[in-house]
N, C-alpha and C. Protein backbone atom coordinates (compact mmCIF):
# COMPACT_ATOMS: atom_id res chain seq x y z
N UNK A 1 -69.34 191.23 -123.92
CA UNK A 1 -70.78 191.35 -124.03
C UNK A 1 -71.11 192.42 -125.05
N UNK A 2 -72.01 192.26 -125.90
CA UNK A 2 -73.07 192.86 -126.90
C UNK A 2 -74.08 193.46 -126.54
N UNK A 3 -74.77 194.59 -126.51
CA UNK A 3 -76.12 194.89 -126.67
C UNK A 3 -76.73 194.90 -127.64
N UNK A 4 -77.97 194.32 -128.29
CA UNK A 4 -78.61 194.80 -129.21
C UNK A 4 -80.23 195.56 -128.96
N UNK A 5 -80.04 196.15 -129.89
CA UNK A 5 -81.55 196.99 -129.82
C UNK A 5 -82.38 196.87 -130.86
N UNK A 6 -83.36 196.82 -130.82
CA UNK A 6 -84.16 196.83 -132.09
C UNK A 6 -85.54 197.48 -131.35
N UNK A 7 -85.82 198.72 -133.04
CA UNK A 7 -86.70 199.41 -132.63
C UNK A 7 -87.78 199.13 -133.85
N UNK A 8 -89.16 198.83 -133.07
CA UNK A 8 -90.28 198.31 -133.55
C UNK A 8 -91.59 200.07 -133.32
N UNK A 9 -91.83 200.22 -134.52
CA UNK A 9 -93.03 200.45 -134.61
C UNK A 9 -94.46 200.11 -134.62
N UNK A 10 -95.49 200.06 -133.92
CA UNK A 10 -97.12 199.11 -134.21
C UNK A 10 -97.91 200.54 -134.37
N UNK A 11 -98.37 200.36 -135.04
CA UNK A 11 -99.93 201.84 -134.95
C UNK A 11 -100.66 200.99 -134.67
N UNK A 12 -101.78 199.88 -134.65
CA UNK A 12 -102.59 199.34 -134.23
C UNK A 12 -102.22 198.95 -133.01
N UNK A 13 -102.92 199.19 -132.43
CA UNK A 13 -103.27 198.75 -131.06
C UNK A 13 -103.73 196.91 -130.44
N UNK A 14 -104.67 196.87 -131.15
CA UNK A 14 -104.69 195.40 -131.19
C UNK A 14 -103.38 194.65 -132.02
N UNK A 15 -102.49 195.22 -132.53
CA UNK A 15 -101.16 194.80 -132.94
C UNK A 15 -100.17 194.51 -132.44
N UNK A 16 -100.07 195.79 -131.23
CA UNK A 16 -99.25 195.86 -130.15
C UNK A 16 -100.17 194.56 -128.87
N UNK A 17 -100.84 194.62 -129.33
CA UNK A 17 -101.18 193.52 -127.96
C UNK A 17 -100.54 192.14 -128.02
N UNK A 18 -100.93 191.80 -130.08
CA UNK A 18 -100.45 190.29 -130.40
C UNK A 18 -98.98 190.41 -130.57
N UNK A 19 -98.57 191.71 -130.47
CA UNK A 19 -96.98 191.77 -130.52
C UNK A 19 -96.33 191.27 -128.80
N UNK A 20 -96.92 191.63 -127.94
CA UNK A 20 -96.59 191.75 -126.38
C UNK A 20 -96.62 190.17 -126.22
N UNK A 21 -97.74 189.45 -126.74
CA UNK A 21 -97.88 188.08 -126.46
C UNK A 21 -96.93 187.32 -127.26
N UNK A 22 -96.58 187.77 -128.67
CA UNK A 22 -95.55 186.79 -129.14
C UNK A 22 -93.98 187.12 -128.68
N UNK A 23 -94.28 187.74 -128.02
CA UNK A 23 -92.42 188.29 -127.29
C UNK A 23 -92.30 187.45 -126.40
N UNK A 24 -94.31 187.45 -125.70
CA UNK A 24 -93.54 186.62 -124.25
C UNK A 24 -93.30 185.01 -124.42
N UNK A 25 -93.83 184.56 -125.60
CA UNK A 25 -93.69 183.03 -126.10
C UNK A 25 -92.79 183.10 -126.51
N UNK A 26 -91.98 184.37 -127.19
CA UNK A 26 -90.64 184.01 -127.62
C UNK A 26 -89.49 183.89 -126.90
N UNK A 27 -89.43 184.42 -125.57
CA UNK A 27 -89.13 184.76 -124.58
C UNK A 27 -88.46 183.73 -124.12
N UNK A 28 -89.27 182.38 -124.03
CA UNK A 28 -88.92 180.86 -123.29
C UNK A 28 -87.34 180.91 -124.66
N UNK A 29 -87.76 181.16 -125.65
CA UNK A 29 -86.30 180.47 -126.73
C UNK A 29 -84.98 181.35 -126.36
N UNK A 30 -85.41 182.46 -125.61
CA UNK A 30 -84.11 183.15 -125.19
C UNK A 30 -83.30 183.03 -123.80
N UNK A 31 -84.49 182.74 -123.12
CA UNK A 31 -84.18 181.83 -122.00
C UNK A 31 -82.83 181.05 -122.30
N UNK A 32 -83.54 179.82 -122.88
CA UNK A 32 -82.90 178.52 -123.30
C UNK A 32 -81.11 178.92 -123.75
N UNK A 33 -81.47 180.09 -124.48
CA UNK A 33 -80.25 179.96 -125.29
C UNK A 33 -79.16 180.05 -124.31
N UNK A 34 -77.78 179.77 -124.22
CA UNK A 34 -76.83 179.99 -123.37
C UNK A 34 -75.90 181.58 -123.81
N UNK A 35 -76.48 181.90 -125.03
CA UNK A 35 -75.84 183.35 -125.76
C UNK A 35 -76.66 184.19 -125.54
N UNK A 36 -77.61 184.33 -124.89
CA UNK A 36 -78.51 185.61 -123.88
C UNK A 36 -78.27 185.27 -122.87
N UNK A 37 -77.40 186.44 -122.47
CA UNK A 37 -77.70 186.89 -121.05
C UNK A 37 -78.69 187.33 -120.19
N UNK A 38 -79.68 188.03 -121.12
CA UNK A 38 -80.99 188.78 -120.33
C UNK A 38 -81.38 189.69 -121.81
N UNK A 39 -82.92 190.13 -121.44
CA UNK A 39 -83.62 190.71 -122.00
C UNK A 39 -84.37 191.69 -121.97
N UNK A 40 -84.93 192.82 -122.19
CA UNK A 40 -85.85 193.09 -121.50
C UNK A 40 -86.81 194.38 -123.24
N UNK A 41 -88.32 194.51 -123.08
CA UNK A 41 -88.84 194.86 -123.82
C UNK A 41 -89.25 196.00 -123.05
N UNK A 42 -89.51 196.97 -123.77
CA UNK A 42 -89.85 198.73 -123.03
C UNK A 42 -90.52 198.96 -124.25
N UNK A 43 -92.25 200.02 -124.18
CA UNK A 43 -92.61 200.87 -124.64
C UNK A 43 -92.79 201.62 -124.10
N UNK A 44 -93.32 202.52 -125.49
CA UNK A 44 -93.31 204.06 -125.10
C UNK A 44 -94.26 204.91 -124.16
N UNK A 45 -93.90 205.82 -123.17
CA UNK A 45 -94.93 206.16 -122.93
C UNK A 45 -95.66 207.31 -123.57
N UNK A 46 -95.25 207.91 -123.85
CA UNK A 46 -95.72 209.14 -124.75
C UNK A 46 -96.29 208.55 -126.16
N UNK A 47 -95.16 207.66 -126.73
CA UNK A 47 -95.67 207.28 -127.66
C UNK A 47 -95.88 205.94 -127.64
N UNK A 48 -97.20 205.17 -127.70
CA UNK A 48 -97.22 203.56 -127.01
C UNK A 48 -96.85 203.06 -128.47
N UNK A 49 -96.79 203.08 -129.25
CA UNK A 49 -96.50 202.43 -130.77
C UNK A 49 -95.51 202.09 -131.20
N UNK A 50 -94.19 203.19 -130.23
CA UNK A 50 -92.90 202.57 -130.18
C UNK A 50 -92.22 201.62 -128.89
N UNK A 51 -91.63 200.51 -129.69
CA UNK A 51 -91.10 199.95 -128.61
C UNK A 51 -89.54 199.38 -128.67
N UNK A 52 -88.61 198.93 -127.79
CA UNK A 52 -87.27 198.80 -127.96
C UNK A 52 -86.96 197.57 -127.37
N UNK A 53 -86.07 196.82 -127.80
CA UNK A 53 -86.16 195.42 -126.83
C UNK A 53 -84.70 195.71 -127.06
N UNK A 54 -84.46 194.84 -125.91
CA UNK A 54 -83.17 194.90 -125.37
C UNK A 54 -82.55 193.89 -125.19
N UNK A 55 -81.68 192.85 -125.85
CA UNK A 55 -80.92 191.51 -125.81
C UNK A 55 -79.13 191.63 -125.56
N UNK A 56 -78.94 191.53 -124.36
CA UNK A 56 -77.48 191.26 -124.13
C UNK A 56 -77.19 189.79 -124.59
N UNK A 57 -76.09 189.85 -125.37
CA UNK A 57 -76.05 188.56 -126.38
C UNK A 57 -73.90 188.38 -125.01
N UNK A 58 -73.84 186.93 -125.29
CA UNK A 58 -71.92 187.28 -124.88
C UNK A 58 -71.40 187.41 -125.79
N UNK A 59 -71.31 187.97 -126.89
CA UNK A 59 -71.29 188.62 -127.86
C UNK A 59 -71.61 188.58 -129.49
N UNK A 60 -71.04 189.56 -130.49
CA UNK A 60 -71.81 189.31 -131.90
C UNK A 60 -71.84 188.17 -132.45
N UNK A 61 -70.79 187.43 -132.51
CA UNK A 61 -70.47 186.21 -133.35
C UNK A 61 -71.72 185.22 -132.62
N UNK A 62 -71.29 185.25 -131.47
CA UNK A 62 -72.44 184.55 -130.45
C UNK A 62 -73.80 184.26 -131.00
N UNK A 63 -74.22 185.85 -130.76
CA UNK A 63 -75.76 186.18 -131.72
C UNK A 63 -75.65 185.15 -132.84
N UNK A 64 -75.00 185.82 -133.72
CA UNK A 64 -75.44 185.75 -135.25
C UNK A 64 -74.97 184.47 -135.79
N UNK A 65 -74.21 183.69 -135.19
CA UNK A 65 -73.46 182.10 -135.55
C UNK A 65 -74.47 181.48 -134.53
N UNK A 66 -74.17 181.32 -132.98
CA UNK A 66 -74.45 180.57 -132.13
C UNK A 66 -76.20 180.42 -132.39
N UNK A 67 -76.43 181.59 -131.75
CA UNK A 67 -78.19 181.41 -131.16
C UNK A 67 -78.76 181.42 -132.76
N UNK A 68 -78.92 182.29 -133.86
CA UNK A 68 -79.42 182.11 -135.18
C UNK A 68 -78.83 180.72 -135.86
N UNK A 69 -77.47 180.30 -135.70
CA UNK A 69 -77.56 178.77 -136.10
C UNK A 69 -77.73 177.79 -135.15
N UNK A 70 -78.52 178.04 -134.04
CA UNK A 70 -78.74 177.21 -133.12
C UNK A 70 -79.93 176.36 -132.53
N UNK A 71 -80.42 175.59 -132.16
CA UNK A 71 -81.73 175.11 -131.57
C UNK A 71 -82.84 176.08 -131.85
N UNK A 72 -82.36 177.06 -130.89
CA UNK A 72 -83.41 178.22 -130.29
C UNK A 72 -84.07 178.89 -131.15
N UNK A 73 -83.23 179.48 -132.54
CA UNK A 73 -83.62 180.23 -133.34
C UNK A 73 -85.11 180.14 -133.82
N UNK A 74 -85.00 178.84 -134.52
CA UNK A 74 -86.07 178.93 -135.26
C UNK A 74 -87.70 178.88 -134.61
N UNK A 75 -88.01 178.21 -133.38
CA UNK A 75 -88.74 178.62 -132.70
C UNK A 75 -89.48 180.09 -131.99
N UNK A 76 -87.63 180.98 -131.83
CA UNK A 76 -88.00 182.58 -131.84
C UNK A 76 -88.69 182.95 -132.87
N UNK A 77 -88.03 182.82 -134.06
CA UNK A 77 -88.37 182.98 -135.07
C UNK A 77 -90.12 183.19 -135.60
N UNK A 78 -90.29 182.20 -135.25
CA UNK A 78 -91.57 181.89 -135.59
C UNK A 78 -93.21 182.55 -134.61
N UNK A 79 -92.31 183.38 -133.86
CA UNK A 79 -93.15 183.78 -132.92
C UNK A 79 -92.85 185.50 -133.21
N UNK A 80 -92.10 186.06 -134.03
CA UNK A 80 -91.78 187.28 -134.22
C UNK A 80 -91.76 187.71 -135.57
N UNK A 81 -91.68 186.27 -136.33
CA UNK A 81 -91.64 186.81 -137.95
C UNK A 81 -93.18 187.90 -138.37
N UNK A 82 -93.70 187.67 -137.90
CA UNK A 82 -94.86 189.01 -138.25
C UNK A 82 -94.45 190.59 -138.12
N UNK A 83 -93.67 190.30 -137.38
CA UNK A 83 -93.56 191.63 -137.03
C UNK A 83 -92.02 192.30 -137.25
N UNK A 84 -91.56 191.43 -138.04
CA UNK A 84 -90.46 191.91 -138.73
C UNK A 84 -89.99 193.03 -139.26
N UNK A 85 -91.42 193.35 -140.47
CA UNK A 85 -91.63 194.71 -141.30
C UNK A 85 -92.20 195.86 -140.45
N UNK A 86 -92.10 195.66 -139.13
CA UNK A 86 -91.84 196.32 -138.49
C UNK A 86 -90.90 197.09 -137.49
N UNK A 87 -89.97 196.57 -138.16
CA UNK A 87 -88.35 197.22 -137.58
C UNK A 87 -88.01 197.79 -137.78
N UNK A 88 -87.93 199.22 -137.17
CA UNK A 88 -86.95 200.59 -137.86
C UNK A 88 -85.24 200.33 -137.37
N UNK A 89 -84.95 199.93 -136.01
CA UNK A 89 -83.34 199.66 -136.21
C UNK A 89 -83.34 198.45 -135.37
N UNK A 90 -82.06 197.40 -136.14
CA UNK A 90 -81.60 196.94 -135.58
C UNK A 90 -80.44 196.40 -136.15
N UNK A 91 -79.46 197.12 -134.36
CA UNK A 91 -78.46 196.87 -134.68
C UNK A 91 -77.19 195.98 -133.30
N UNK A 92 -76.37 196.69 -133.04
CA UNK A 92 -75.40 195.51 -131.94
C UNK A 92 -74.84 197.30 -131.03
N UNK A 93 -74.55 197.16 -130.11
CA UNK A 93 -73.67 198.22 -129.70
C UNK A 93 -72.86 198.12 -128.53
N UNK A 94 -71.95 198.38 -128.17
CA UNK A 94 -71.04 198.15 -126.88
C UNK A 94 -71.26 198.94 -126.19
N UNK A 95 -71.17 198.16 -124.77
CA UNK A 95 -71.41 199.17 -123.58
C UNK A 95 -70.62 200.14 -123.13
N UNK A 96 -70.39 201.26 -122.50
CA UNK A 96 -69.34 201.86 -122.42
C UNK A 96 -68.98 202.41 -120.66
N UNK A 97 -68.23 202.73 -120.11
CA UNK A 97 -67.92 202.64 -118.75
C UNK A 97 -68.85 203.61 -117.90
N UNK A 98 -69.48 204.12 -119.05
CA UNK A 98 -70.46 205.52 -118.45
C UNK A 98 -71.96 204.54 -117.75
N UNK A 99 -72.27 204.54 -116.97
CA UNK A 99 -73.32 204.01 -116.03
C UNK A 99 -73.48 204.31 -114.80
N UNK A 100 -74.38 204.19 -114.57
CA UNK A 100 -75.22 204.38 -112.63
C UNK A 100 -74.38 203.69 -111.91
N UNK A 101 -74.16 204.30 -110.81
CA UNK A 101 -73.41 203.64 -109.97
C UNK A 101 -74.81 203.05 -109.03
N UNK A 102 -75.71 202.67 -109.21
CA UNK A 102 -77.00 201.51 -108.97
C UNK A 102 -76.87 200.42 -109.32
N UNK A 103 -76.74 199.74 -110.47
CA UNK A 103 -75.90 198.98 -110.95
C UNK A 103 -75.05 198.17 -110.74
């Protein structure tokens, strides 16, 4: 398993709203895919303009072959391409044995 993160900036406010709604339409294409495991989107509280989404992929090749050359993609796609030029990182990272024993 993969994590990826990607960190989105909005200063508008009404930006961040049409951003919240095209995540959750995009949402159904990640569903679907069989190379997400789960998802989940977090902003900021201090700062509401930043936000981080969170995609456990079963791993990189997965991502970037499977689900981007796959059905699903281009439908995500199309529900997030606005907000593209708004990405400060994104990247892949492995989990490591350090975690909550909650979990």
């Amino acid at each position: 398993m993969t994590v990826e993160y990607i960190r989105y900036t909005l200063t508008d406010p009404e930006r961040r709203a049409a951003f919240e709604r095209a995540y959750t339409a995009a949402a159904a294409q990640l569903d679907a895919a069989p190379e997400c495991l789960g998802y989940d989107l977090a902003q900021g509280v201090e700062e509401p303009e930043h936000y981080i989404l969170r995609i456990e992929w079963t791993s990189v090749e997965d991502h970037l072959k499977g689900f981007r050359g796959g059905p699903h993609f281009p439908a995500f796609l199309d529900h997030v391409r606005p907000y593209i030029d708004d990405i400060e990182e994104m990247k892949h990272y492995a989990p490591t044995a350090v975690r909550s024993a909650r979990t």
